[in-house]
PDB file of N, CA and C in Angstrom:
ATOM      1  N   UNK A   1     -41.336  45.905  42.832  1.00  0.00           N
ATOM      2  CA  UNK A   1     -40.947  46.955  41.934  1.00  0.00           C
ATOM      3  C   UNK A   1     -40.163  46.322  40.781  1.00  0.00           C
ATOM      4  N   UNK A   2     -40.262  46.884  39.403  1.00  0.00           N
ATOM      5  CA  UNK A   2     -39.754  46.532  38.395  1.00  0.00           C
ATOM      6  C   UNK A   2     -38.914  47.460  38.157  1.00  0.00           C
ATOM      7  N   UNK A   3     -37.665  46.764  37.639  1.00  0.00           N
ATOM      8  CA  UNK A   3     -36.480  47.606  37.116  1.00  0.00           C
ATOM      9  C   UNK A   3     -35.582  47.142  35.772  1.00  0.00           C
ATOM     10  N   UNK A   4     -35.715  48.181  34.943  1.00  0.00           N
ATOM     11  CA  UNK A   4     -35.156  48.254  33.672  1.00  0.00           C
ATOM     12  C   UNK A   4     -34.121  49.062  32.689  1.00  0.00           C
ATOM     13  N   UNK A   5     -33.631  48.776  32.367  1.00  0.00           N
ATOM     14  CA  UNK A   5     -32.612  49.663  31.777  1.00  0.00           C
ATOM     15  C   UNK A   5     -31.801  49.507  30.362  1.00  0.00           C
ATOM     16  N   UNK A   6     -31.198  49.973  29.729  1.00  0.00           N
ATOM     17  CA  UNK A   6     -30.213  49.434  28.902  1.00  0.00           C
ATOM     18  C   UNK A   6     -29.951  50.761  27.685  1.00  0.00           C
ATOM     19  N   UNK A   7     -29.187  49.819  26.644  1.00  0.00           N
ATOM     20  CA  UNK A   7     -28.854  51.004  25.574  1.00  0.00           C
ATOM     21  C   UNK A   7     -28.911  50.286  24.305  1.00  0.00           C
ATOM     22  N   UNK A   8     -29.277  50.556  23.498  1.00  0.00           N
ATOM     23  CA  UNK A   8     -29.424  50.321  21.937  1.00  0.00           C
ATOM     24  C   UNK A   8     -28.153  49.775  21.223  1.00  0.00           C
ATOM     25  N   UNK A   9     -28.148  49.118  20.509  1.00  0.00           N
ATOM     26  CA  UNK A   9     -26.877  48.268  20.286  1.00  0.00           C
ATOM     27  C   UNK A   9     -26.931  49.474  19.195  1.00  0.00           C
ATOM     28  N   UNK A  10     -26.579  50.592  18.962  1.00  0.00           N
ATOM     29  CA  UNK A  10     -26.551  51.369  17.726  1.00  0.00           C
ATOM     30  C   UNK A  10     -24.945  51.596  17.860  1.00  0.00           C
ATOM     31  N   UNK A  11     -24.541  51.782  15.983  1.00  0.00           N
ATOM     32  CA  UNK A  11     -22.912  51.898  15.752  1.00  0.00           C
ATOM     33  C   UNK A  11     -22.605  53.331  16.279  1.00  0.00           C
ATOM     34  N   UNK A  12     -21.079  53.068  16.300  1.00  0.00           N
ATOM     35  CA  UNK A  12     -20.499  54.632  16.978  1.00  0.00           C
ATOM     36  C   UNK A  12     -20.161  55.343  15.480  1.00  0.00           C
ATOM     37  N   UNK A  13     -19.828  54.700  14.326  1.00  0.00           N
ATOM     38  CA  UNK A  13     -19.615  55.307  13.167  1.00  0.00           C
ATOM     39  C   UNK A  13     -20.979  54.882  12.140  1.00  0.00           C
ATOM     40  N   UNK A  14     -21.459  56.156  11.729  1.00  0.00           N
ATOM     41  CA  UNK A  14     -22.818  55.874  11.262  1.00  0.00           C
ATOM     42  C   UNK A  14     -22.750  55.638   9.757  1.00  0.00           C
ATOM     43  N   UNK A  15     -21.639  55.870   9.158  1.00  0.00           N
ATOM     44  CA  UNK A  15     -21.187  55.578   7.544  1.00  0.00           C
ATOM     45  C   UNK A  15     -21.103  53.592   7.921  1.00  0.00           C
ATOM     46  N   UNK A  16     -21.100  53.019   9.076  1.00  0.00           N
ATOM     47  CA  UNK A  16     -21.312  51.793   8.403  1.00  0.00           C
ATOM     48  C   UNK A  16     -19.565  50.848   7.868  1.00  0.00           C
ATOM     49  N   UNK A  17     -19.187  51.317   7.938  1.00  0.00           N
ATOM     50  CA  UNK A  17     -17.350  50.596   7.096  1.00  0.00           C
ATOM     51  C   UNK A  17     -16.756  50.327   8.123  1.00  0.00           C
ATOM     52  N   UNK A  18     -16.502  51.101   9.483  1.00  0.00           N
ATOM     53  CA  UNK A  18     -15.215  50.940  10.716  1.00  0.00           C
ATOM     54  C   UNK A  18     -16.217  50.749  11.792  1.00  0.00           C
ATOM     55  N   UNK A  19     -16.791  50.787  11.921  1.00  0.00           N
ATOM     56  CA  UNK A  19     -18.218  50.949  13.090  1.00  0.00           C
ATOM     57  C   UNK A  19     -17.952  49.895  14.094  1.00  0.00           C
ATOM     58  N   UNK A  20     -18.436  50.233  15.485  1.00  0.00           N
ATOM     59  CA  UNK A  20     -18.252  49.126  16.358  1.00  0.00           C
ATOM     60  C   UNK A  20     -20.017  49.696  16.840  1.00  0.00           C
ATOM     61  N   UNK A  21     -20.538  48.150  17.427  1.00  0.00           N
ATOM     62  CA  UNK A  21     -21.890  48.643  18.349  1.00  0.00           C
ATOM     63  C   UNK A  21     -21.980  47.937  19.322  1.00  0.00           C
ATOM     64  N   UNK A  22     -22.049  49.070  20.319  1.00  0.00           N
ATOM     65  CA  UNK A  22     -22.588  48.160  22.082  1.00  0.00           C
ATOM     66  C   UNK A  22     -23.916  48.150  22.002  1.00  0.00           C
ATOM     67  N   UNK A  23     -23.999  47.108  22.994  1.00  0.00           N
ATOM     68  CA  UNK A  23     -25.539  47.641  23.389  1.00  0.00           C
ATOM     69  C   UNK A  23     -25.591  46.643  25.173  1.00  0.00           C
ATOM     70  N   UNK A  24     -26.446  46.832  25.643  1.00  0.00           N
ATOM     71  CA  UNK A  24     -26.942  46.182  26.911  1.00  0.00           C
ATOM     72  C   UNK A  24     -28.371  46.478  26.916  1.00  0.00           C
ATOM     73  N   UNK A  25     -28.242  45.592  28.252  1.00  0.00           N
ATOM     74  CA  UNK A  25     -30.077  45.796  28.869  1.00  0.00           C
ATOM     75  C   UNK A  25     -29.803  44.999  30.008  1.00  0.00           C
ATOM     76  N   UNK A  26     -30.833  45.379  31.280  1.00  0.00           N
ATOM     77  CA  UNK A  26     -31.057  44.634  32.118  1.00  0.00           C
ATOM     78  C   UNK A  26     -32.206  44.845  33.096  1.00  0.00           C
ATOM     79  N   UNK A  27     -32.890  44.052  33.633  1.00  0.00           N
ATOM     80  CA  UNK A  27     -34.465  43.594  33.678  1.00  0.00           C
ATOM     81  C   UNK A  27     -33.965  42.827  35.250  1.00  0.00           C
ATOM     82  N   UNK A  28     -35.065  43.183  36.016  1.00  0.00           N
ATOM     83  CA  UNK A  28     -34.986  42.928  37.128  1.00  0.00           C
ATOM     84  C   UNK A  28     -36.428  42.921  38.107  1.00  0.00           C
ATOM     85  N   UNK A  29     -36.236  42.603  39.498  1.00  0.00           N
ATOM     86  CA  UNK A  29     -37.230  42.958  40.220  1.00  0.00           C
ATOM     87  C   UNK A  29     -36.822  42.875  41.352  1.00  0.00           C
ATOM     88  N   UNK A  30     -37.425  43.958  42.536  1.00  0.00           N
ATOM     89  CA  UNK A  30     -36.768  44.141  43.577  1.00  0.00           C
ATOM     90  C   UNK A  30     -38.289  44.106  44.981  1.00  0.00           C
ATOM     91  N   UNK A  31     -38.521  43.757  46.049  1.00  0.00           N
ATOM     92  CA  UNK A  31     -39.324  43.656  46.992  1.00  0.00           C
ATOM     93  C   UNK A  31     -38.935  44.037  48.202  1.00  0.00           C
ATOM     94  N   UNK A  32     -39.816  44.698  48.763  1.00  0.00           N
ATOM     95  CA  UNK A  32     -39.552  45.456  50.210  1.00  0.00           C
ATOM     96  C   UNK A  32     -40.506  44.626  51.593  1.00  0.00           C
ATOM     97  N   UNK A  33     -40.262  44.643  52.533  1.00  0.00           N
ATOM     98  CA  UNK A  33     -40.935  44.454  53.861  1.00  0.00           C
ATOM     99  C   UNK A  33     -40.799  44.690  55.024  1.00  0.00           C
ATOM    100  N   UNK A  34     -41.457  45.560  55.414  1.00  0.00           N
ATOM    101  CA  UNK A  34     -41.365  45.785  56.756  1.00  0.00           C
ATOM    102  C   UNK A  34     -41.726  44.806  58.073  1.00  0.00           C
ATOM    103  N   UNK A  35     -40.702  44.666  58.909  1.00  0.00           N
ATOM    104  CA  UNK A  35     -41.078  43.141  59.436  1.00  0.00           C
ATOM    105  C   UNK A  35     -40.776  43.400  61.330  1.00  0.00           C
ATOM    106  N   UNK A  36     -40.591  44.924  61.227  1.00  0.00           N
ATOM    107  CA  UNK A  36     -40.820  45.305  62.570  1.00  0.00           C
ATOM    108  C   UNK A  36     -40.913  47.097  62.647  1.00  0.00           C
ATOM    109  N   UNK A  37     -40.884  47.870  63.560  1.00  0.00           N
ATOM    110  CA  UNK A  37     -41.005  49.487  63.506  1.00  0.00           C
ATOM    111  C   UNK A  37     -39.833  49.294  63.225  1.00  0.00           C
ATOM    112  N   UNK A  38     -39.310  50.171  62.107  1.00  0.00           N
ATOM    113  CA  UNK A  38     -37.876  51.001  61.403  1.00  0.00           C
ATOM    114  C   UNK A  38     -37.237  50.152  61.117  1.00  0.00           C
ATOM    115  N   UNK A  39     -37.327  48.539  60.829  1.00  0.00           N
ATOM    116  CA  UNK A  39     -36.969  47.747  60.295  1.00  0.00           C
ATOM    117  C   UNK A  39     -37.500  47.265  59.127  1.00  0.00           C
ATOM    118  N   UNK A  40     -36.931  47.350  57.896  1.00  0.00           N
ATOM    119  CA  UNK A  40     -37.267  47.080  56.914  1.00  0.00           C
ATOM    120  C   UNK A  40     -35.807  45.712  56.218  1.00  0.00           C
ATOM    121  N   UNK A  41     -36.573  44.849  55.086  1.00  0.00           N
ATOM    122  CA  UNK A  41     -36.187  43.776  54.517  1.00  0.00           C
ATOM    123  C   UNK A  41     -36.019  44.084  52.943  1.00  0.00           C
ATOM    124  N   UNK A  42     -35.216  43.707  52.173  1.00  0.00           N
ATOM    125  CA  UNK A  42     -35.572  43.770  50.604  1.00  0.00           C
ATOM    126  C   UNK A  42     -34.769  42.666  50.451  1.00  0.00           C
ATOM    127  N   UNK A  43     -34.729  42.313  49.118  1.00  0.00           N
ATOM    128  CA  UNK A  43     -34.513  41.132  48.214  1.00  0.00           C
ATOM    129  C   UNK A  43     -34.900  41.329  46.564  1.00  0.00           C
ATOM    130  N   UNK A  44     -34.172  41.098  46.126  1.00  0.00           N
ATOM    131  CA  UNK A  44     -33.987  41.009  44.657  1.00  0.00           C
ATOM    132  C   UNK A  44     -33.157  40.433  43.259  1.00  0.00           C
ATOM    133  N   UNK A  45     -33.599  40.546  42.332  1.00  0.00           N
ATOM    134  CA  UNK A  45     -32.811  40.150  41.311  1.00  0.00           C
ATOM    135  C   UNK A  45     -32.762  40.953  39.957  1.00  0.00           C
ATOM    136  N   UNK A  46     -31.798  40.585  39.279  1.00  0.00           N
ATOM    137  CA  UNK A  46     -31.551  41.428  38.435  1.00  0.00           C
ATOM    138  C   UNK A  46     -30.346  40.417  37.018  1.00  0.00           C
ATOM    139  N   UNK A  47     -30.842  40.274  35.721  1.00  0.00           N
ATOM    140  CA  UNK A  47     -30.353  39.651  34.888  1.00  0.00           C
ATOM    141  C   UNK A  47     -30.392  40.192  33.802  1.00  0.00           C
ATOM    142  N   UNK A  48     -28.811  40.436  32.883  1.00  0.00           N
ATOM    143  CA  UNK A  48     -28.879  41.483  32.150  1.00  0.00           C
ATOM    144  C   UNK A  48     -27.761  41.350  31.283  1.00  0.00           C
ATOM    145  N   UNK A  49     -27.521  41.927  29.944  1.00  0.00           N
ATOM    146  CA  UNK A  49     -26.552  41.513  28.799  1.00  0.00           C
ATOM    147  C   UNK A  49     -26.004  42.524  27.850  1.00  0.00           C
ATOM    148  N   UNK A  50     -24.794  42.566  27.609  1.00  0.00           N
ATOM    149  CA  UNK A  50     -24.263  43.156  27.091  1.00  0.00           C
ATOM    150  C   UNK A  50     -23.619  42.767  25.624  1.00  0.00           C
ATOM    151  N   UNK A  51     -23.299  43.394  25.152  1.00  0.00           N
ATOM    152  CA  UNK A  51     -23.126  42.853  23.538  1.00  0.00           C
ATOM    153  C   UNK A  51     -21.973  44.226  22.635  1.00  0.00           C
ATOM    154  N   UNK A  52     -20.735  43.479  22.132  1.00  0.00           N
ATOM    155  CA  UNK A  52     -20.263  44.458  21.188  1.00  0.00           C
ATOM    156  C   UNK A  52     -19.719  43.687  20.130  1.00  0.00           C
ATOM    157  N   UNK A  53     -20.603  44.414  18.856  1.00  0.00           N
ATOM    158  CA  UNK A  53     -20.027  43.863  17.483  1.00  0.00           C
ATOM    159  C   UNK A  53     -19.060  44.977  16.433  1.00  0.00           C
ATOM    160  N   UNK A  54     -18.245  44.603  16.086  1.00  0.00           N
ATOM    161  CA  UNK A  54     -17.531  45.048  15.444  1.00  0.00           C
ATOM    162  C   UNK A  54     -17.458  45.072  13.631  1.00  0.00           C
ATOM    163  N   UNK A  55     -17.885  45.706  13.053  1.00  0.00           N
ATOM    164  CA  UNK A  55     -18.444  45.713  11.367  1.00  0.00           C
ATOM    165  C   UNK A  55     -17.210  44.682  10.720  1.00  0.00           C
ATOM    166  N   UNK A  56     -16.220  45.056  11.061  1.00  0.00           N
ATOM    167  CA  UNK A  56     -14.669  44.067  10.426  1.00  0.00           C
ATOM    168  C   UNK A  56     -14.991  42.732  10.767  1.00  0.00           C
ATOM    169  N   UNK A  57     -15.680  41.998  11.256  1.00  0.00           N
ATOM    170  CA  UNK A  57     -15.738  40.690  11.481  1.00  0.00           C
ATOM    171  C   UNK A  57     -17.400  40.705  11.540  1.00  0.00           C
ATOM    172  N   UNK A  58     -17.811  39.049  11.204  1.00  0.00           N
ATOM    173  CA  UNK A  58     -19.415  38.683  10.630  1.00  0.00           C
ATOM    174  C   UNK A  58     -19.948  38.550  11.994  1.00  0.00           C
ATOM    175  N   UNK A  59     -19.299  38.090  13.370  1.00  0.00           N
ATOM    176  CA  UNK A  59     -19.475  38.038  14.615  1.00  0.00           C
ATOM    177  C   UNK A  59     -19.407  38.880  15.727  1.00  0.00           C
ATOM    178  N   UNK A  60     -20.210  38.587  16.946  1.00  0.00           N
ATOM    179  CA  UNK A  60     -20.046  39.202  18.112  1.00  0.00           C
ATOM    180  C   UNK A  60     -18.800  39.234  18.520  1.00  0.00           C
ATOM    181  N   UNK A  61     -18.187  40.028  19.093  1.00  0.00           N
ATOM    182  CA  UNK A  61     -17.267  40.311  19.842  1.00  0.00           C
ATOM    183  C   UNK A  61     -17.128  40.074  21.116  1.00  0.00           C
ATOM    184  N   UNK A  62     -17.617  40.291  21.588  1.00  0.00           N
ATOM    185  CA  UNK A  62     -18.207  39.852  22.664  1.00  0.00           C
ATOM    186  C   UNK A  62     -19.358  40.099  23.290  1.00  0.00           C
ATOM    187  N   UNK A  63     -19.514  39.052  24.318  1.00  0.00           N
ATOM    188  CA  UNK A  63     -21.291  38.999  24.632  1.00  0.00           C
ATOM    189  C   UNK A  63     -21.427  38.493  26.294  1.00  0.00           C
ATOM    190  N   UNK A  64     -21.862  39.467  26.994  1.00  0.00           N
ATOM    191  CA  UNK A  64     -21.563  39.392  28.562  1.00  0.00           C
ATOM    192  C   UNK A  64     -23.304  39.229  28.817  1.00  0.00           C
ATOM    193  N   UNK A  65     -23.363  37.951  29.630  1.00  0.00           N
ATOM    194  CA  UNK A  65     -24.609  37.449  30.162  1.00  0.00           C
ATOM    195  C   UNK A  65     -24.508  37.579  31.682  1.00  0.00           C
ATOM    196  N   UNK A  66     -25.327  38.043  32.615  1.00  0.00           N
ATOM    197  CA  UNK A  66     -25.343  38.109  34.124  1.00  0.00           C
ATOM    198  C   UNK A  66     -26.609  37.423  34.913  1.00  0.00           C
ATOM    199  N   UNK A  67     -26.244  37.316  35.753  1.00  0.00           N
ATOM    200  CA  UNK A  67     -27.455  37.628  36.471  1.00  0.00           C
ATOM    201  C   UNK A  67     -27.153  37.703  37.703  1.00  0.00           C
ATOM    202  N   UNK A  68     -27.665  38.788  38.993  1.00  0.00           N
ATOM    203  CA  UNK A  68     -27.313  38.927  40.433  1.00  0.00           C
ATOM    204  C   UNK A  68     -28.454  38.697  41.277  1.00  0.00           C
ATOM    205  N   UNK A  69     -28.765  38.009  42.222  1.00  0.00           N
ATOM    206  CA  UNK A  69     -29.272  38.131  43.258  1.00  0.00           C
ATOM    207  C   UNK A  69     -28.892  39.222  44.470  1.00  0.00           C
ATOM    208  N   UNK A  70     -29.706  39.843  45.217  1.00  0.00           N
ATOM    209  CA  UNK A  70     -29.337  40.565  46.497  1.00  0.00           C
ATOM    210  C   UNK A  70     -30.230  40.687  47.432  1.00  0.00           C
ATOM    211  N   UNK A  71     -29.947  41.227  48.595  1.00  0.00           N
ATOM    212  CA  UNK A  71     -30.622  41.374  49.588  1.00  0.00           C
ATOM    213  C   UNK A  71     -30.340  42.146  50.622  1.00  0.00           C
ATOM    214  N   UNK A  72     -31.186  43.101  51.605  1.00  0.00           N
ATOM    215  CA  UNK A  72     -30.685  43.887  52.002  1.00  0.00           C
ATOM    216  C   UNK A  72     -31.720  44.196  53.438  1.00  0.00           C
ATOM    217  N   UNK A  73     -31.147  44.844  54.233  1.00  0.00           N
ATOM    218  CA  UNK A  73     -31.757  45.100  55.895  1.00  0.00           C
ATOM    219  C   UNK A  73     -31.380  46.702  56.126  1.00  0.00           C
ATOM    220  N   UNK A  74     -32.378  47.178  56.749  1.00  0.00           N
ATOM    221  CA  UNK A  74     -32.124  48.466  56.846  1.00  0.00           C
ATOM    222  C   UNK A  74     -33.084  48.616  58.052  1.00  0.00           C
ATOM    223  N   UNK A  75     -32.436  50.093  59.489  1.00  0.00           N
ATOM    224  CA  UNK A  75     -32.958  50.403  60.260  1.00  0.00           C
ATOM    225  C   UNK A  75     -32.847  51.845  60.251  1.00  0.00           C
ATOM    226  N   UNK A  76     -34.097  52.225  60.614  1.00  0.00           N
ATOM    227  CA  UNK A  76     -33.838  53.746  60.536  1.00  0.00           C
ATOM    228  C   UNK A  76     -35.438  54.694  59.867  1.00  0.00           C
ATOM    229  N   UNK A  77     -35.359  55.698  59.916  1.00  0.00           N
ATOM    230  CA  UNK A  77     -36.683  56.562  59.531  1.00  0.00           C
ATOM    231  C   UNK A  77     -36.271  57.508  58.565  1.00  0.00           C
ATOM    232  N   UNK A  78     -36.900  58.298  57.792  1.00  0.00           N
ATOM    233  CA  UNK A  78     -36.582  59.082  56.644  1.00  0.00           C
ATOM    234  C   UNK A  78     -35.410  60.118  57.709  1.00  0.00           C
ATOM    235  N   UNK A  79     -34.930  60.202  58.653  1.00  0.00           N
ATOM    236  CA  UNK A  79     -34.244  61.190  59.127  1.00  0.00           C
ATOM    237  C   UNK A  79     -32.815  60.683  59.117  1.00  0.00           C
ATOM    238  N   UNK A  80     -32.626  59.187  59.760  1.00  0.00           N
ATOM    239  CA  UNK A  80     -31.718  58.774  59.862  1.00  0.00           C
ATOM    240  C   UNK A  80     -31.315  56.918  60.073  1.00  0.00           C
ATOM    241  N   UNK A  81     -30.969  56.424  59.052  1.00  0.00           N
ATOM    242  CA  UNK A  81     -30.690  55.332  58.895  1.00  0.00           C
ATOM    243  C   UNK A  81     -29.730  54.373  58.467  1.00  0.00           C
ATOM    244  N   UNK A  82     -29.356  53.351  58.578  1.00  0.00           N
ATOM    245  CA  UNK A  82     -28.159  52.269  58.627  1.00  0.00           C
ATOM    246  C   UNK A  82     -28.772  51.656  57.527  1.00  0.00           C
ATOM    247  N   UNK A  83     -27.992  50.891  56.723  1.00  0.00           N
ATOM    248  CA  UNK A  83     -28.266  49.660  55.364  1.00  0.00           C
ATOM    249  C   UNK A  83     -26.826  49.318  55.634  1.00  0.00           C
ATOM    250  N   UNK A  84     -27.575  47.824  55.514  1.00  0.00           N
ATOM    251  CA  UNK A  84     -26.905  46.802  54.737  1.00  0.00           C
ATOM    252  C   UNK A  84     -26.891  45.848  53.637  1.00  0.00           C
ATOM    253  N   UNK A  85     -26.599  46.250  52.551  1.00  0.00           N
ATOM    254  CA  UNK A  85     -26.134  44.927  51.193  1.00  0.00           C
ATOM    255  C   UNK A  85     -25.402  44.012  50.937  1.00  0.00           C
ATOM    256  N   UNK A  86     -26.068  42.803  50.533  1.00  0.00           N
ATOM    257  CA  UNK A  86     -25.506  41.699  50.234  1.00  0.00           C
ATOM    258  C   UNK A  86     -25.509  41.212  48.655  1.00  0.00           C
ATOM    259  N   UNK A  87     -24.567  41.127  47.972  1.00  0.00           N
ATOM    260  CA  UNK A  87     -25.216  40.441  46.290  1.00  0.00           C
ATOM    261  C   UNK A  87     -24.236  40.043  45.971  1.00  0.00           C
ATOM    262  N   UNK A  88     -24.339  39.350  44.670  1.00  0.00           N
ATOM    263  CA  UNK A  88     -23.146  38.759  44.095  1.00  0.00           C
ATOM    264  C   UNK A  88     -23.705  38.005  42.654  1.00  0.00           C
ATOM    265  N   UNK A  89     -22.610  38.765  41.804  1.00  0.00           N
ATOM    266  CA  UNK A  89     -22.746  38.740  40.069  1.00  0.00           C
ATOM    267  C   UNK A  89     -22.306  37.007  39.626  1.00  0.00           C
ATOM    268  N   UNK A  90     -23.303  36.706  39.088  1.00  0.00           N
ATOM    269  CA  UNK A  90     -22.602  35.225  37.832  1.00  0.00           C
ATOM    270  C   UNK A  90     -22.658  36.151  36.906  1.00  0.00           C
ATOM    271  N   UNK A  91     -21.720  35.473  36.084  1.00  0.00           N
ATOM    272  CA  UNK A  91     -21.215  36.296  34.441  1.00  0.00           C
ATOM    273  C   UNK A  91     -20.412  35.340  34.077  1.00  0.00           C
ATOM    274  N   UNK A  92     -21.493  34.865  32.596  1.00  0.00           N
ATOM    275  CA  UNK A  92     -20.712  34.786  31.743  1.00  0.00           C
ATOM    276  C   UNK A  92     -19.974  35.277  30.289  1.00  0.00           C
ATOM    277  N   UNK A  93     -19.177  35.247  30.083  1.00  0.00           N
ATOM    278  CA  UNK A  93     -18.535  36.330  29.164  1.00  0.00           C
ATOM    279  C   UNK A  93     -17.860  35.045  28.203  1.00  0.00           C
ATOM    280  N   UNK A  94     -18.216  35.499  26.880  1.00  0.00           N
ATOM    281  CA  UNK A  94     -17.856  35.111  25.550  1.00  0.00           C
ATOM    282  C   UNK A  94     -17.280  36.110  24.740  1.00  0.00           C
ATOM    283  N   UNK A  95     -16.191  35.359  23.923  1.00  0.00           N
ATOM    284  CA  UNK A  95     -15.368  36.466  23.136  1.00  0.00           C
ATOM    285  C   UNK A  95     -15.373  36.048  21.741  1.00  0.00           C
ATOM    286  N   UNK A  96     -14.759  36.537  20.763  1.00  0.00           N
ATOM    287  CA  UNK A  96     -14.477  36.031  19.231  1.00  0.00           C
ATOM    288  C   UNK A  96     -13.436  36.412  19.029  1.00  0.00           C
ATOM    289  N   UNK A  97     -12.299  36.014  19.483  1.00  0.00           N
ATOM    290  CA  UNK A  97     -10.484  36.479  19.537  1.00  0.00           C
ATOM    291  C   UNK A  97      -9.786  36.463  18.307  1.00  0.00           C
ATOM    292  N   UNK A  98      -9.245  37.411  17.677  1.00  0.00           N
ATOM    293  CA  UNK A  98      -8.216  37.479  16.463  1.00  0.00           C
ATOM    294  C   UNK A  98      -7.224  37.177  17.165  1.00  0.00           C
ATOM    295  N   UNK A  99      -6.258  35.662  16.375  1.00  0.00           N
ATOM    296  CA  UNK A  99      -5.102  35.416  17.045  1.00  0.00           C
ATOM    297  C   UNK A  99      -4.227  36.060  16.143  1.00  0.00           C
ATOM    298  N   UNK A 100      -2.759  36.409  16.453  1.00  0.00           N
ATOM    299  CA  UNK A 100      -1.615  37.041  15.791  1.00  0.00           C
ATOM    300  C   UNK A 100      -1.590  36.332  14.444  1.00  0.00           C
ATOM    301  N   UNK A 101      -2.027  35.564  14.146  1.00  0.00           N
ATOM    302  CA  UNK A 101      -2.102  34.460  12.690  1.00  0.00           C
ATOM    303  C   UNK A 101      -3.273  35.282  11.797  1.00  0.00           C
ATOM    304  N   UNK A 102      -3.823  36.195  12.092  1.00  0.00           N
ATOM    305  CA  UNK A 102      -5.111  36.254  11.728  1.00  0.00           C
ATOM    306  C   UNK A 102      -6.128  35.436  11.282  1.00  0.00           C
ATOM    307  N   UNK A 103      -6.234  34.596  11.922  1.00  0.00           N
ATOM    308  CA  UNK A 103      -7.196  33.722  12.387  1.00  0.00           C
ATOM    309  C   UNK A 103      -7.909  33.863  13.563  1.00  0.00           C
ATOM    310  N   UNK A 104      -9.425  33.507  13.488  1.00  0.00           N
ATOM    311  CA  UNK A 104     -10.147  33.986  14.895  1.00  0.00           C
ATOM    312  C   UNK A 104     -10.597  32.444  15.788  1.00  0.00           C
ATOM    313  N   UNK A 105     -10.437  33.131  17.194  1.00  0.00           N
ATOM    314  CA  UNK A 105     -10.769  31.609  17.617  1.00  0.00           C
ATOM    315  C   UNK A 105     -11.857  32.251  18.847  1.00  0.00           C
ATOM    316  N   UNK A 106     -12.911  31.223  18.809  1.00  0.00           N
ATOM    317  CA  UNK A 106     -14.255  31.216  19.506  1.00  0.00           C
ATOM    318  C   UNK A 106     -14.155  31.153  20.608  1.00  0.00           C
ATOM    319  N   UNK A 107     -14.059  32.121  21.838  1.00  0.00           N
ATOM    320  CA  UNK A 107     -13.378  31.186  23.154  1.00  0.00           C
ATOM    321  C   UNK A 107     -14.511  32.023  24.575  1.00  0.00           C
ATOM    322  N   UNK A 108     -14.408  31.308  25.367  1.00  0.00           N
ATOM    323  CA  UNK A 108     -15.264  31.505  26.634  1.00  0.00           C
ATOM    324  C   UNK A 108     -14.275  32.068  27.620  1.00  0.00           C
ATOM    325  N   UNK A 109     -13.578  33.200  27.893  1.00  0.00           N
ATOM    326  CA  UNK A 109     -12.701  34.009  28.801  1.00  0.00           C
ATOM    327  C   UNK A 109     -13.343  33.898  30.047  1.00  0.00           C
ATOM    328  N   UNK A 110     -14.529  33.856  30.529  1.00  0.00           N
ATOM    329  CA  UNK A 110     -14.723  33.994  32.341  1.00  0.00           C
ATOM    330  C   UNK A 110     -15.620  33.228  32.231  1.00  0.00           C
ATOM    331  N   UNK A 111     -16.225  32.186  33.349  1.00  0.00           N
ATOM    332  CA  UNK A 111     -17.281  31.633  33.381  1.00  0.00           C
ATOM    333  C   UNK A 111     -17.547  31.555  35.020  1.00  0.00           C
ATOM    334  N   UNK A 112     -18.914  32.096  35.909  1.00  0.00           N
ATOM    335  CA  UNK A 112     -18.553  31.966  36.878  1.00  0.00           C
ATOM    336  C   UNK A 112     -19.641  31.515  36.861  1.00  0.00           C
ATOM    337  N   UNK A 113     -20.005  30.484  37.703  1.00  0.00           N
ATOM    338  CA  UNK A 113     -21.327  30.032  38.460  1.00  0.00           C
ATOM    339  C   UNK A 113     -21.498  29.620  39.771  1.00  0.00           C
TER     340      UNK A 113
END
């Protein structure tokens, strides 16, 4: 199964002068198997980005890159059933920081791998 999502990096002020714009997306794929009666298997992934620019500065603001793996076990019939999930997010996150000097400095705030 394919999975998709996100939002349009469009501004919150549409005159254009004070405006900030988010946007994301994220793109994935997910697989099922049944590997005994009422036992079922899945596994998946999912990698996806976020973005906010701000009109007052020529740069991103910040810019959040992911990607998760997961996986999951489940027992049970459409009446009544148990799950379990497993996953876990890398993210990396970039910023464009105004220091109290007004000066901006380029900096990498989280990096997980």
């Amino acid at each position: 199964m394919l999975l998709a999502g996100g939002a349009l990096p469009l501004p919150d002020d549409w005159g254009g002068v004070r405006g900030d714009a988010f946007g994301a997306y994220s793109i994935g794929a997910k697989g099922s198997w049944e590997v005994a009666d009422k036992l079922n298997v899945a596994a998946g992934y999912q990698v996806g980005r976020s973005v906010l620019d701000k009109e007052a500065t020529p740069e991103l603001e910040s810019s959040i890159f992911f990607h998760a793996p997961y996986a999951a076990i489940s027992y049970g019939d459409d009446s009544s059933r148990v799950s379990a999930t497993l996953g876990y997010v890398f993210k990396r996150h970039h910023t464009f920081i105004q220091l109290p000097s007004g000066d901006f400095l380029r900096s990498t705030i989280a990096t997980r791998r």
